[in-house]
Structure formats: structure tokens, C-alpha cells
C-alpha atoms as a PDB file:
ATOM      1  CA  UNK A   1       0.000   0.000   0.000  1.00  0.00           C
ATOM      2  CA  UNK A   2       2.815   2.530   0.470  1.00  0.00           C
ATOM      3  CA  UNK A   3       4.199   2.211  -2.520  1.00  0.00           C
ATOM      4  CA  UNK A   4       1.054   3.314  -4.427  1.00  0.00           C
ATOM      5  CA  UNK A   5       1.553   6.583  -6.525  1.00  0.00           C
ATOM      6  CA  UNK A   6      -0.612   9.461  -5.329  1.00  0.00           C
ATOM      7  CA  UNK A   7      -3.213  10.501  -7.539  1.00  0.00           C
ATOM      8  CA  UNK A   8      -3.372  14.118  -8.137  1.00  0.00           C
ATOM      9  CA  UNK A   9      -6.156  14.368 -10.526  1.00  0.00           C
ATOM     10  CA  UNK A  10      -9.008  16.649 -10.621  1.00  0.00           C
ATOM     11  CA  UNK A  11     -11.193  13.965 -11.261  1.00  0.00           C
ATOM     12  CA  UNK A  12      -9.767  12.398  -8.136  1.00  0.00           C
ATOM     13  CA  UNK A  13     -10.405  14.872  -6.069  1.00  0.00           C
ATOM     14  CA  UNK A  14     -13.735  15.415  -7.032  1.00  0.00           C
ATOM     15  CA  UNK A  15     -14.627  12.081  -6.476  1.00  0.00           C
ATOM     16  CA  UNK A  16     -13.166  11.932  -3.325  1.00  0.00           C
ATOM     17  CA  UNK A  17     -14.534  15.084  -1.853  1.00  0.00           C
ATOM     18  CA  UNK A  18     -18.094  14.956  -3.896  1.00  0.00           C
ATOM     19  CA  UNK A  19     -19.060  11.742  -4.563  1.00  0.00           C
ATOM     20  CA  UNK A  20     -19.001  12.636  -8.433  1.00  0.00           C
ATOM     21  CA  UNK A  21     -16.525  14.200 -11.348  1.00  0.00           C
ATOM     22  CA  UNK A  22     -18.023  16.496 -13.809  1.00  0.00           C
ATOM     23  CA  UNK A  23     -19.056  15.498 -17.090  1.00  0.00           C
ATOM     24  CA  UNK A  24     -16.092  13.883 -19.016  1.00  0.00           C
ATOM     25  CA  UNK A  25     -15.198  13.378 -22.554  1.00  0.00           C
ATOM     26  CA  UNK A  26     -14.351  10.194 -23.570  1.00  0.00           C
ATOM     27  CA  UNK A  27     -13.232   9.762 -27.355  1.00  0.00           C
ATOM     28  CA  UNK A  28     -13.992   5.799 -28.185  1.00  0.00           C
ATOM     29  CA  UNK A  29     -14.313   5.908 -31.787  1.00  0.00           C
ATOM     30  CA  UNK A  30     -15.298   3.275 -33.736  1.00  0.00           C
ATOM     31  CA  UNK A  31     -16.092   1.515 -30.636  1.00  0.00           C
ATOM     32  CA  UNK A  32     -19.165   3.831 -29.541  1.00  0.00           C
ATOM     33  CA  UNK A  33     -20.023   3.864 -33.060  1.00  0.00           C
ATOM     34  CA  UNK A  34     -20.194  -0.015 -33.521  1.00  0.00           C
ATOM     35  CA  UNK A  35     -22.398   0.057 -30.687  1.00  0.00           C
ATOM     36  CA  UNK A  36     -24.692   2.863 -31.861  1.00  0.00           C
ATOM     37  CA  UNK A  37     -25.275   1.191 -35.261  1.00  0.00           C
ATOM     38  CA  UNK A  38     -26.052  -2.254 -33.189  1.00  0.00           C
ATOM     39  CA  UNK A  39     -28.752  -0.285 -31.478  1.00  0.00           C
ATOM     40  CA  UNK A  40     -29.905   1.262 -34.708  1.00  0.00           C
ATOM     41  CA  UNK A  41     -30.299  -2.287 -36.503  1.00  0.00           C
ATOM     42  CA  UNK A  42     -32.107  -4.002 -33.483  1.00  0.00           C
ATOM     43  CA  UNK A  43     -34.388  -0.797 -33.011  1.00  0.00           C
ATOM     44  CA  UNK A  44     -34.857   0.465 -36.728  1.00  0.00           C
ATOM     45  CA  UNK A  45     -38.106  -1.241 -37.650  1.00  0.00           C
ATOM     46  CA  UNK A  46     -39.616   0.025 -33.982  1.00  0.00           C
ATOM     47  CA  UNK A  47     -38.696   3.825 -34.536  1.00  0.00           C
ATOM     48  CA  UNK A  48     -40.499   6.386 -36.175  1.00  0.00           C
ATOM     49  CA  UNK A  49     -39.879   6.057 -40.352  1.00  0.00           C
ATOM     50  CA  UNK A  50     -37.172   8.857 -41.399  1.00  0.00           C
ATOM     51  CA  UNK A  51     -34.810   9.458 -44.064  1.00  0.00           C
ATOM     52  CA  UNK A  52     -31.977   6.290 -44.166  1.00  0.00           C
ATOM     53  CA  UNK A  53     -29.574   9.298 -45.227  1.00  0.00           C
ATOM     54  CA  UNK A  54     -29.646  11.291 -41.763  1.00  0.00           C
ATOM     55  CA  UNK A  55     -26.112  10.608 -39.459  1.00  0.00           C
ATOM     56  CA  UNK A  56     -26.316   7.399 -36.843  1.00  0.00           C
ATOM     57  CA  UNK A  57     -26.567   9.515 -33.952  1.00  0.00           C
ATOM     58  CA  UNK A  58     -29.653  11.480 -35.422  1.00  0.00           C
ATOM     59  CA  UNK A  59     -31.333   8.181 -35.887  1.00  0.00           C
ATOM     60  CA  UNK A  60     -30.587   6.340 -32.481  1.00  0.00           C
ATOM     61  CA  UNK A  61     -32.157  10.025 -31.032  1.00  0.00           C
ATOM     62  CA  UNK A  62     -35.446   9.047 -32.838  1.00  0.00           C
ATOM     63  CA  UNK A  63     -38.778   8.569 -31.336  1.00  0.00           C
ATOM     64  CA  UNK A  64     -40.342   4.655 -31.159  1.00  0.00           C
ATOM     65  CA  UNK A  65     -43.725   4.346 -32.997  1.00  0.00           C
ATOM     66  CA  UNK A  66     -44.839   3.539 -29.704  1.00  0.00           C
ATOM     67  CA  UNK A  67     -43.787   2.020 -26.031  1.00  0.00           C
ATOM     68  CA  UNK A  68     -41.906  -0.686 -26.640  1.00  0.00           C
ATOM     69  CA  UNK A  69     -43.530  -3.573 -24.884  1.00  0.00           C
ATOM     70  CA  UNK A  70     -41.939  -5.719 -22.205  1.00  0.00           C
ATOM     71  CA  UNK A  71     -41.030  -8.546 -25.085  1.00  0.00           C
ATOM     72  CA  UNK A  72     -39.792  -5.891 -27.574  1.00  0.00           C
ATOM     73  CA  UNK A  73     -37.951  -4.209 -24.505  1.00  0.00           C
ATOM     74  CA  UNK A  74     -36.230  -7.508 -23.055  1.00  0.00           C
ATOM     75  CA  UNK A  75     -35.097  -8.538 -26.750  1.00  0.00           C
ATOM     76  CA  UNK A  76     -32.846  -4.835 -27.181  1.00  0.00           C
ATOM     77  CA  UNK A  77     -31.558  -5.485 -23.443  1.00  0.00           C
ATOM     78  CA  UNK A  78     -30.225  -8.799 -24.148  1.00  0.00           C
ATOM     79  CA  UNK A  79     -29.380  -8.802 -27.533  1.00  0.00           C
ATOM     80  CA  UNK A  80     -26.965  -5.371 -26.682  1.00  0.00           C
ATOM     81  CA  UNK A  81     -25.721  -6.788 -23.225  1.00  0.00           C
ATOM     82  CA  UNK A  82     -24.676  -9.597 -24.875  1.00  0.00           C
ATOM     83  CA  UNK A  83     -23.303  -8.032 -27.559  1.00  0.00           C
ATOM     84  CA  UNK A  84     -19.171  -7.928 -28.865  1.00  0.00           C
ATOM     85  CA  UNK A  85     -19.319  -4.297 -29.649  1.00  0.00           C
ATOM     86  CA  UNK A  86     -20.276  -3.690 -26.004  1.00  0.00           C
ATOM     87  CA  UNK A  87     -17.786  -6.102 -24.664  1.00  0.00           C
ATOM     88  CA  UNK A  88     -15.066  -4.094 -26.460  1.00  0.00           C
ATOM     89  CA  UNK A  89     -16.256  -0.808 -25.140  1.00  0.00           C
ATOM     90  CA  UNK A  90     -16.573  -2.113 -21.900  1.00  0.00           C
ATOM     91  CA  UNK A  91     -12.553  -3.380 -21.965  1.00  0.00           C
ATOM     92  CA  UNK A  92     -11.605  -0.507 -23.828  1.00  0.00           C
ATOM     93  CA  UNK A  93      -8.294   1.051 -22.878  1.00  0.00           C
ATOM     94  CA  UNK A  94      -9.658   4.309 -23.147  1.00  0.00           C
ATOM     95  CA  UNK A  95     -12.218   3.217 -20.419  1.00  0.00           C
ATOM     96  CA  UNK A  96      -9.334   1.618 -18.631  1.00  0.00           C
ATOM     97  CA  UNK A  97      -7.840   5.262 -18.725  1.00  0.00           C
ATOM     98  CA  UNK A  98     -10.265   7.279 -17.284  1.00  0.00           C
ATOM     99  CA  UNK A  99     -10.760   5.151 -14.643  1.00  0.00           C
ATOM    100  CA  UNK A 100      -6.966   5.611 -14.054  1.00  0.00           C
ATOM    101  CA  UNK A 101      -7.770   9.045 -13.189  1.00  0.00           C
ATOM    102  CA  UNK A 102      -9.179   7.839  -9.792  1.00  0.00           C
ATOM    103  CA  UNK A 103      -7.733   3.920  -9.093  1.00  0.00           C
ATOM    104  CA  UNK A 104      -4.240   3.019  -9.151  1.00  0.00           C
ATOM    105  CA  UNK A 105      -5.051  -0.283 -10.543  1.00  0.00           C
ATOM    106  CA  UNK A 106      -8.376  -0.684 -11.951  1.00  0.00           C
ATOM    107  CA  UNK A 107     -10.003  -3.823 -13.042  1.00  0.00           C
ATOM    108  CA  UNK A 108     -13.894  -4.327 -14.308  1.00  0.00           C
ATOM    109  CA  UNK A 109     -16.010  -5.165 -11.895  1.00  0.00           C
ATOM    110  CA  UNK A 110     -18.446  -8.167 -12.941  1.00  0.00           C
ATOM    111  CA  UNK A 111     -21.625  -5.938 -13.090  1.00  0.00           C
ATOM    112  CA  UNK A 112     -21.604  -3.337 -16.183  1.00  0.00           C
ATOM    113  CA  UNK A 113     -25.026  -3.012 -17.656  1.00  0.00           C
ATOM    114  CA  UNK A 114     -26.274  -1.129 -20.950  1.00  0.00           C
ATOM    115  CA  UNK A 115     -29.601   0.937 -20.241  1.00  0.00           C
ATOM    116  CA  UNK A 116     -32.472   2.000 -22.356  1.00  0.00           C
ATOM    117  CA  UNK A 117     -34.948   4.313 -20.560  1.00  0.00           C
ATOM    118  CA  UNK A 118     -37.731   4.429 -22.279  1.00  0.00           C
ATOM    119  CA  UNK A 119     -41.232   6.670 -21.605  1.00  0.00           C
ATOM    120  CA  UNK A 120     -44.062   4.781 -19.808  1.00  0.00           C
ATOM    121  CA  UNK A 121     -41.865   2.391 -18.671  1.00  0.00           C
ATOM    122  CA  UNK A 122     -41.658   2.275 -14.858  1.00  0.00           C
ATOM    123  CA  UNK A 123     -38.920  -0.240 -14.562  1.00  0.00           C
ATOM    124  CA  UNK A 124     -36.026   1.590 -16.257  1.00  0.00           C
ATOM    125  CA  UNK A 125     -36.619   4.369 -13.964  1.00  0.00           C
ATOM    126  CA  UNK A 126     -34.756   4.041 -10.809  1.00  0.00           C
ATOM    127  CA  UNK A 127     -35.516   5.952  -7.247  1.00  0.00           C
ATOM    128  CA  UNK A 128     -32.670   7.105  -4.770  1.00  0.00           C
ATOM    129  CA  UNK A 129     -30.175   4.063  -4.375  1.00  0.00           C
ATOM    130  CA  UNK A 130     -26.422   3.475  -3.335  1.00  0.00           C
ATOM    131  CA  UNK A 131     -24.389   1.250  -6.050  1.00  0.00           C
ATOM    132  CA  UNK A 132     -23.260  -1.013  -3.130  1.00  0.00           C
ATOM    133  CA  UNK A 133     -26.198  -0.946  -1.650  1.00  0.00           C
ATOM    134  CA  UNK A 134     -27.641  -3.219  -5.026  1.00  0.00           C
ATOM    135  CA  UNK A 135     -25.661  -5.941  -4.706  1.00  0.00           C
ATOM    136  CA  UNK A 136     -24.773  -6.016  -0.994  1.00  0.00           C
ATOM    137  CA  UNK A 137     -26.734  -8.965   0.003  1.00  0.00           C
ATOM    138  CA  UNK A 138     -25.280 -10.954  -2.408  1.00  0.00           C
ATOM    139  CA  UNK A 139     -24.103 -14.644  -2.025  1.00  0.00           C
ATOM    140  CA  UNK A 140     -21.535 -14.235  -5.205  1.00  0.00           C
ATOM    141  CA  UNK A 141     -18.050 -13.402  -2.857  1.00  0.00           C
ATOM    142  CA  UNK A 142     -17.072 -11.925  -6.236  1.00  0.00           C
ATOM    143  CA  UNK A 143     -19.154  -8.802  -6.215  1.00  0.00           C
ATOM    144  CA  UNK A 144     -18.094  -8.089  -2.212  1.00  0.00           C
ATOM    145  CA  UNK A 145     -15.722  -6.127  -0.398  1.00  0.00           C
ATOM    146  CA  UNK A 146     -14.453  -4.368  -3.167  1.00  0.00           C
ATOM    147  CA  UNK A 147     -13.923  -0.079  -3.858  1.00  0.00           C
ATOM    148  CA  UNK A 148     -16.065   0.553  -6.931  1.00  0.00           C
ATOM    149  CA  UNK A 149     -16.454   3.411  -9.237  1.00  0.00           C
ATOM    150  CA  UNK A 150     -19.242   3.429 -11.737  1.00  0.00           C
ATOM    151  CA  UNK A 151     -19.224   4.864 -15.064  1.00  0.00           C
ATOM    152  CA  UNK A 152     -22.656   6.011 -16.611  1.00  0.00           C
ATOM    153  CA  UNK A 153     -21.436   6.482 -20.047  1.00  0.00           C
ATOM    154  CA  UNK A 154     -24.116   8.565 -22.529  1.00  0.00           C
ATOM    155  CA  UNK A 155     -24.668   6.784 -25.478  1.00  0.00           C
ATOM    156  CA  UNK A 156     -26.957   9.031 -27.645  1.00  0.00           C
ATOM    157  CA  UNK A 157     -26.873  12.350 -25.259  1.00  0.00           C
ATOM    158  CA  UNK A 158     -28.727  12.928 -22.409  1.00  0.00           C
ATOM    159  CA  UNK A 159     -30.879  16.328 -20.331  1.00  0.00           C
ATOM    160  CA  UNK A 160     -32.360  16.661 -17.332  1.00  0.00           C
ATOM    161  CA  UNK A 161     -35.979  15.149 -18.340  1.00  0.00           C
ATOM    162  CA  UNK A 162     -34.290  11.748 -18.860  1.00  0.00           C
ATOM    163  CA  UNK A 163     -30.880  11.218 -17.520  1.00  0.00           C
ATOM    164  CA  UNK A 164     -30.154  11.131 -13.823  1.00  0.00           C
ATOM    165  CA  UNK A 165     -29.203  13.042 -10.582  1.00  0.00           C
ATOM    166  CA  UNK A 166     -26.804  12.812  -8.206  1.00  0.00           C
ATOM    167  CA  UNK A 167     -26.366  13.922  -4.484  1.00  0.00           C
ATOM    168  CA  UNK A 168     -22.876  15.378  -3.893  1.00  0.00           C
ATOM    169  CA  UNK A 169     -21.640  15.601  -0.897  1.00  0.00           C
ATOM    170  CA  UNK A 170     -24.002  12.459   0.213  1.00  0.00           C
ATOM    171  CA  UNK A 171     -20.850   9.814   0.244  1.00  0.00           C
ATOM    172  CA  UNK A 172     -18.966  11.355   3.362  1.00  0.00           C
ATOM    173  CA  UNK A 173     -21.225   9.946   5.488  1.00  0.00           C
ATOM    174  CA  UNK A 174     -19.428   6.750   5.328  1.00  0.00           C
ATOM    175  CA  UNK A 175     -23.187   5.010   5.530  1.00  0.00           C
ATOM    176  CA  UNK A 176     -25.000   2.394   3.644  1.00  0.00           C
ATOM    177  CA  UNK A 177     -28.515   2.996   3.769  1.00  0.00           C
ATOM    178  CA  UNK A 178     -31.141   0.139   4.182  1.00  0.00           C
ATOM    179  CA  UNK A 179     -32.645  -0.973   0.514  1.00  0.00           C
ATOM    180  CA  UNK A 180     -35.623  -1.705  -0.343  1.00  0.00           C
ATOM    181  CA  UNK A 181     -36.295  -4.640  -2.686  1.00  0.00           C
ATOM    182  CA  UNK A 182     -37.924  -3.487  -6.262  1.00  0.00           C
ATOM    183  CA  UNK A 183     -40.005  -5.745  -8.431  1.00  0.00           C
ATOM    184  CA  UNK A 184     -38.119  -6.148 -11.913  1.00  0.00           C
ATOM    185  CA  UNK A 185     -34.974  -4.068 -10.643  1.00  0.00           C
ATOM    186  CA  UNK A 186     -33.720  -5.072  -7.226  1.00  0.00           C
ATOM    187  CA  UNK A 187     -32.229  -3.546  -4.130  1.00  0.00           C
ATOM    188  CA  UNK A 188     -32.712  -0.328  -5.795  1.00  0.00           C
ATOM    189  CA  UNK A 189     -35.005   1.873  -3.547  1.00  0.00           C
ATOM    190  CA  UNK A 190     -33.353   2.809  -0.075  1.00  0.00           C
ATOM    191  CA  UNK A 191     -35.339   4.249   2.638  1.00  0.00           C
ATOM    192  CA  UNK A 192     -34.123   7.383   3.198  1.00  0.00           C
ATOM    193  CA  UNK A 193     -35.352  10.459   5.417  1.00  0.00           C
ATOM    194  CA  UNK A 194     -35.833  14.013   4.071  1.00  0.00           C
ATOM    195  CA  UNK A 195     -32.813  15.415   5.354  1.00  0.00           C
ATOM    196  CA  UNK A 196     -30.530  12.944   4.061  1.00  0.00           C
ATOM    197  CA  UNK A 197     -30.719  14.503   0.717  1.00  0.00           C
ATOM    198  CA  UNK A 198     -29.762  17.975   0.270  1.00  0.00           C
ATOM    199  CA  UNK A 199     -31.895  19.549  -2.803  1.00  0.00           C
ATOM    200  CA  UNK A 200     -29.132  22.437  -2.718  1.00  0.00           C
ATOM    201  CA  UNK A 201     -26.672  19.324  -3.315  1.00  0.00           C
ATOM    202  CA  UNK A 202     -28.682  17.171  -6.530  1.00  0.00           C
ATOM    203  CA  UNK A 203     -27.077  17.313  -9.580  1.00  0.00           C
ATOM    204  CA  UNK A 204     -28.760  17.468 -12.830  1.00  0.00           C
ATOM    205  CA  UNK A 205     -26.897  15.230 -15.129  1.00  0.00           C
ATOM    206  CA  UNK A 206     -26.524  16.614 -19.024  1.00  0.00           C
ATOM    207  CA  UNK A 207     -24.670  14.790 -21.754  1.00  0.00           C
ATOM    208  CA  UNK A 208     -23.379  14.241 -25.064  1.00  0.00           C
ATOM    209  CA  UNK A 209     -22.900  11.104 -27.040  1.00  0.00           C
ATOM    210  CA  UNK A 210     -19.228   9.785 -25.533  1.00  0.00           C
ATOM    211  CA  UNK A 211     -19.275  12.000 -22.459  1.00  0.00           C
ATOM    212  CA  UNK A 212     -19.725   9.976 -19.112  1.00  0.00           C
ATOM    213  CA  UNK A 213     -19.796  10.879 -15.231  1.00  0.00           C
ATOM    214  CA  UNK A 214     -17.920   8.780 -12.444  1.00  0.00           C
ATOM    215  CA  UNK A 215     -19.462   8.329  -8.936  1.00  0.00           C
ATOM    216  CA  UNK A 216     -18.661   6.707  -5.562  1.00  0.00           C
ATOM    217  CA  UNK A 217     -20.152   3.658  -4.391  1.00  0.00           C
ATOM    218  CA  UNK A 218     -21.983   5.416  -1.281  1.00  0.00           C
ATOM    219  CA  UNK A 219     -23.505   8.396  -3.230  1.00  0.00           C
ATOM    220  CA  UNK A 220     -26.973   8.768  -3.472  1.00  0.00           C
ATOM    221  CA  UNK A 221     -28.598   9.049  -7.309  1.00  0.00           C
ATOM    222  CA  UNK A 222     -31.883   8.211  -9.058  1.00  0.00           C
ATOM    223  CA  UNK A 223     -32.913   8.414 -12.477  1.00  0.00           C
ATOM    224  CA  UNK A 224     -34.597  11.659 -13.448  1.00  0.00           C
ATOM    225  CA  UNK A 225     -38.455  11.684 -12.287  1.00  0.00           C
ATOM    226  CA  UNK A 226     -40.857  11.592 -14.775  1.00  0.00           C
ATOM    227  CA  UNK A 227     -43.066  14.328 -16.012  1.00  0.00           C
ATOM    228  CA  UNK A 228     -46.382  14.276 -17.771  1.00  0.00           C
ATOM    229  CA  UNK A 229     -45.059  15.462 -21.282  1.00  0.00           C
ATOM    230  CA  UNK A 230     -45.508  12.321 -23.762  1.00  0.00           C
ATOM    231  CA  UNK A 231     -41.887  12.000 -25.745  1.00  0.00           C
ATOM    232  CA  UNK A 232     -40.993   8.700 -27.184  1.00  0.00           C
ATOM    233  CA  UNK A 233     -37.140   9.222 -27.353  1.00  0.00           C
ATOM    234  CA  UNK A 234     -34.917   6.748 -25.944  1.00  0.00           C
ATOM    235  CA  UNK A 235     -32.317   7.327 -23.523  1.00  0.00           C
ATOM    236  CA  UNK A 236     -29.367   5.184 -24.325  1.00  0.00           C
ATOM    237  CA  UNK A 237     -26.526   4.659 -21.289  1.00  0.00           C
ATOM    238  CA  UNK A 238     -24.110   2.284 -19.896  1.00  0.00           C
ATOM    239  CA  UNK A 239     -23.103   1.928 -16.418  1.00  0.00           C
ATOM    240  CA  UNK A 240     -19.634   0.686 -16.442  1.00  0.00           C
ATOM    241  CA  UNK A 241     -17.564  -0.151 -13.276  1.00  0.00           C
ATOM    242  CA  UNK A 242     -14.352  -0.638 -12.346  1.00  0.00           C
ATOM    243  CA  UNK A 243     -12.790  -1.221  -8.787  1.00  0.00           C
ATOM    244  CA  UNK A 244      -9.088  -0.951  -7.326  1.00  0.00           C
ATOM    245  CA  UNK A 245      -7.760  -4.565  -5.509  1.00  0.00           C
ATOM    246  CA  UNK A 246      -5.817  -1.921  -3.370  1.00  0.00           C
ATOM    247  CA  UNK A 247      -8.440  -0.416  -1.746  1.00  0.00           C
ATOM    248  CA  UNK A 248     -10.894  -0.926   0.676  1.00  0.00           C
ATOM    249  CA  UNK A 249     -14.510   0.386   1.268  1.00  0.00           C
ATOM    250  CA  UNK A 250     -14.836   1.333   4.922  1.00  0.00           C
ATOM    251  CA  UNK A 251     -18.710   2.482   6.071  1.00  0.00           C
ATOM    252  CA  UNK A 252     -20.979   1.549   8.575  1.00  0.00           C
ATOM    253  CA  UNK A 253     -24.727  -0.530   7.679  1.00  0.00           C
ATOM    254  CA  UNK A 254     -28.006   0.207   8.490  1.00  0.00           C
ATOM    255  CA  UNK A 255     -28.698  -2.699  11.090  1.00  0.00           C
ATOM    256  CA  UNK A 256     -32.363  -3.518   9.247  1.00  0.00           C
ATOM    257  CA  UNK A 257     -29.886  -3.824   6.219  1.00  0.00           C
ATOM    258  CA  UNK A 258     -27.527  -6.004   7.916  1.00  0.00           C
ATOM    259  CA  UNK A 259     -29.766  -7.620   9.184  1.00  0.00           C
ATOM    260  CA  UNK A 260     -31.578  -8.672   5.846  1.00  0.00           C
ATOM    261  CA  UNK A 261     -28.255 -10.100   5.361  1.00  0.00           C
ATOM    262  CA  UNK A 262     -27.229 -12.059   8.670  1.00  0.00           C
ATOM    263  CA  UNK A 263     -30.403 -14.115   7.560  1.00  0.00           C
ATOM    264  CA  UNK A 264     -29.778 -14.392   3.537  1.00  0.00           C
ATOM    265  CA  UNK A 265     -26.800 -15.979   4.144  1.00  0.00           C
END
């Protein structure tokens, strides 16, 4: 442990002190683009009809005729989670590099996940949650006891009606909350009090294709709440995380939470 080098980065220290980096560019290439066109020739027959001749990005931005259904829905999520062009972003080196930034030595963590939020769809919106909070009543020793940092990489561009917000600040309290279990997503939901998130502290996340965030374990965030308006774009993300074998996660457990676990195992 001594002889790690110090990290001096401003991403570093913003994730140290915040909980969260700003908004970072990320230039993948033909590897984002691979993926974009994989979502374009899974999705193309569900969007709205449009002029073959208009740039990749333009048509992965398009609206879908309609909500896709849970079938329609389940068949884009596996078929891209699955996919090699994912796989190759996800073990990227410029990936590897950014997450350099924070981690001495950082290798992928098992869980990275590609999103697709689409309107009407309840599922693929997400309310206040920790990242170790998801998986920490786990029986896979493989996901535990390690010092993540998750990506959540915009595919197609993101704004505050459909990306999601963060809590700076909400990480120093060294405290895993207890989690609530969500039908279709998980341990996603933790029961928090009123105070525990500062409104002068959320973040509004805002993207471009390529550009990505990079958040502690411990900090609070949600996907953004849904309004009213009816808008059948998709919002296309990955969450991609790496952790550091050097480093340790140290924070205290809500004893309900700990105790859903004493009795899981």
C-alpha cells in the first residue's frame, strides 16, 4: 500500500470530496459507433420512419412508434448486453484510462449493464439508491468487499428530463442505507429520510454522445423523475464499473440492512 503513486487528478479529487466528477469526454471511436449502429439495426423497424440518409446519432435520437412492450424491450436489453461491440467498449483502454484518473489499478467489476430508458416504462426508472447498496446482500463473494467506481457512459446524449441526478456531498457519510427490494430491478429503492438529501446538493446530469460521469459507491442518485409530457425518445446509457484490488470500502450498515443479510446468508 505505500508504494502506491498518489493521484493528483481533478477527477480524483472530485470524487473523493463529492461523490461525483463532472461530465467527461471520452473519445472511443469506432467503438461507440459499432455500438450505436447495433442499437440502430435491433431498433430500426420500432422507430419512427425517417430518411436512411440522416447521421447514426440522429437516428438512435429518434422517437419509437410507440412504447416498446416488455417482449420488444427484453429482446434490445439482451441482444446489446450480450453483444461484442459492447464487450469491447466495456474493456476498452480508453475506459481503462479514465478510470486511471481515480484507481491506481483498476479492473472491471463483474456488473456493467447497458440501459435504455424508455417513456411509460416504470422499470427503467430508478428511485434514490447506493451502487453497493444493489448488490450487498449478495451470495456471489465476487461482487463483495471491493472499492467501486461506476461509469454512466451517454450513449446518444442525455438532459435533465431523462438522464439522472446525483447527491454530492451524500458519500462522506461513510453510511450504507437500508434498501428496499424493487419488483423487476432489485435492491434499488433505499429508505431514506428528508434530510438525508440535500436539494441544494442534486445534480442534474446533461450529456453528449461519448461523455460519461464517475461516482462513488456510497452516493446517493436516481434516475430523473418523470413528467407528464408524452416524448418517445430513448435514452441510451451504460453503467460501467471498475474497482481498485488496493483499496478498501470502509462504512458503517443500516442494522435492518444487515440484518436482511445475517439471515440471507
Amino acid at each position: 500500500m505505500n508504494n502506491l503513486k498518489k493521484i493528483s487528478s481533478k477527477e480524483f479529487q472530485d470524487f473523493i470530496n463529492f461523490g461525483v466528477t463532472e461530465v467527461i469526454d471520452i473519445n472511443l471511436g469506432s467503438k461507440l459507433l459499432n455500438l450505436q449502429n447495433k442499437i440502430y439495426e435491433i431498433t430500426k423497424e420500432m422507430i419512427e420512419d425517417h430518411d436512411p440518409g440522416i447521421s447514426l446519432i440522429e437516428k438512435i435520437r429518434l422517437p419509437f412508434k410507440s412504447t416498446p412492450n416488455e417482449q420488444q424491450w427484453a429482446k434490445i436489453m439482451n441482444e446489446i448486453n450480450n453483444c461484442d461491440e459492447l464487450n469491447q467498449l466495456l474493456n476498452s483502454s480508453e475506459i481503462k484510462e479514465k478510470f486511471k484518473l481515480i484507481f491506481n489499478n483498476p479492473k472491471k467489476y463483474e456488473i456493467c449493464t447497458f440501459r435504455a430508458r424508455y417513456p411509460s416504462q416504470k422499470r427503467v426508472v430508478y428511485n434514490w439508491h447506493q451502487d453497493e447498496g444493489t448488490w450487498y446482500l449478495t451470495k456471489n463473494s465476487d461482487l463483495l468487499k471491493k472499492f467501486t467506481a461506476t461509469m454512466w457512459l451517454s450513449v446518444n446524449g442525455s438532459d435533465e428530463t431523462n438522464s439522472i441526478q446525483i447527491v454530492k456531498n451524500s458519500h462522506l457519510k461513510k453510511k450504507l442505507y437500508n434498501h428496499s427490494f424493487i419488483k423487476g430491478q432489485g435492491y434499488f429503492k433505499a429508505k431514506i429520510n428528508q434530510n438525508d438529501v440535500d436539494t441544494n446538493n442534486i445534480v442534474k446530469v446533461q450529456t453528449k454522445p461519448s461523455q460519461a460521469i464517475i461516482f462513488h459507491p456510497l452516493t446517493l442518485h436516481r434516475s430523473s423523475p418523470t413528467n407528464n409530457q408524452i416524448d418517445l425518445r430513448p435514452r441510451y446509457s451504460i453503467d460501467i464499473r471498475y474497482y481498485d484490488i488496493e483499496k478498501k470500502l470502509n462504512y458503517s450498515t443500516n442494522f435492518l440492512f444487515n440484518l436482511k443479510k445475517f439471515f440471507k446468508l
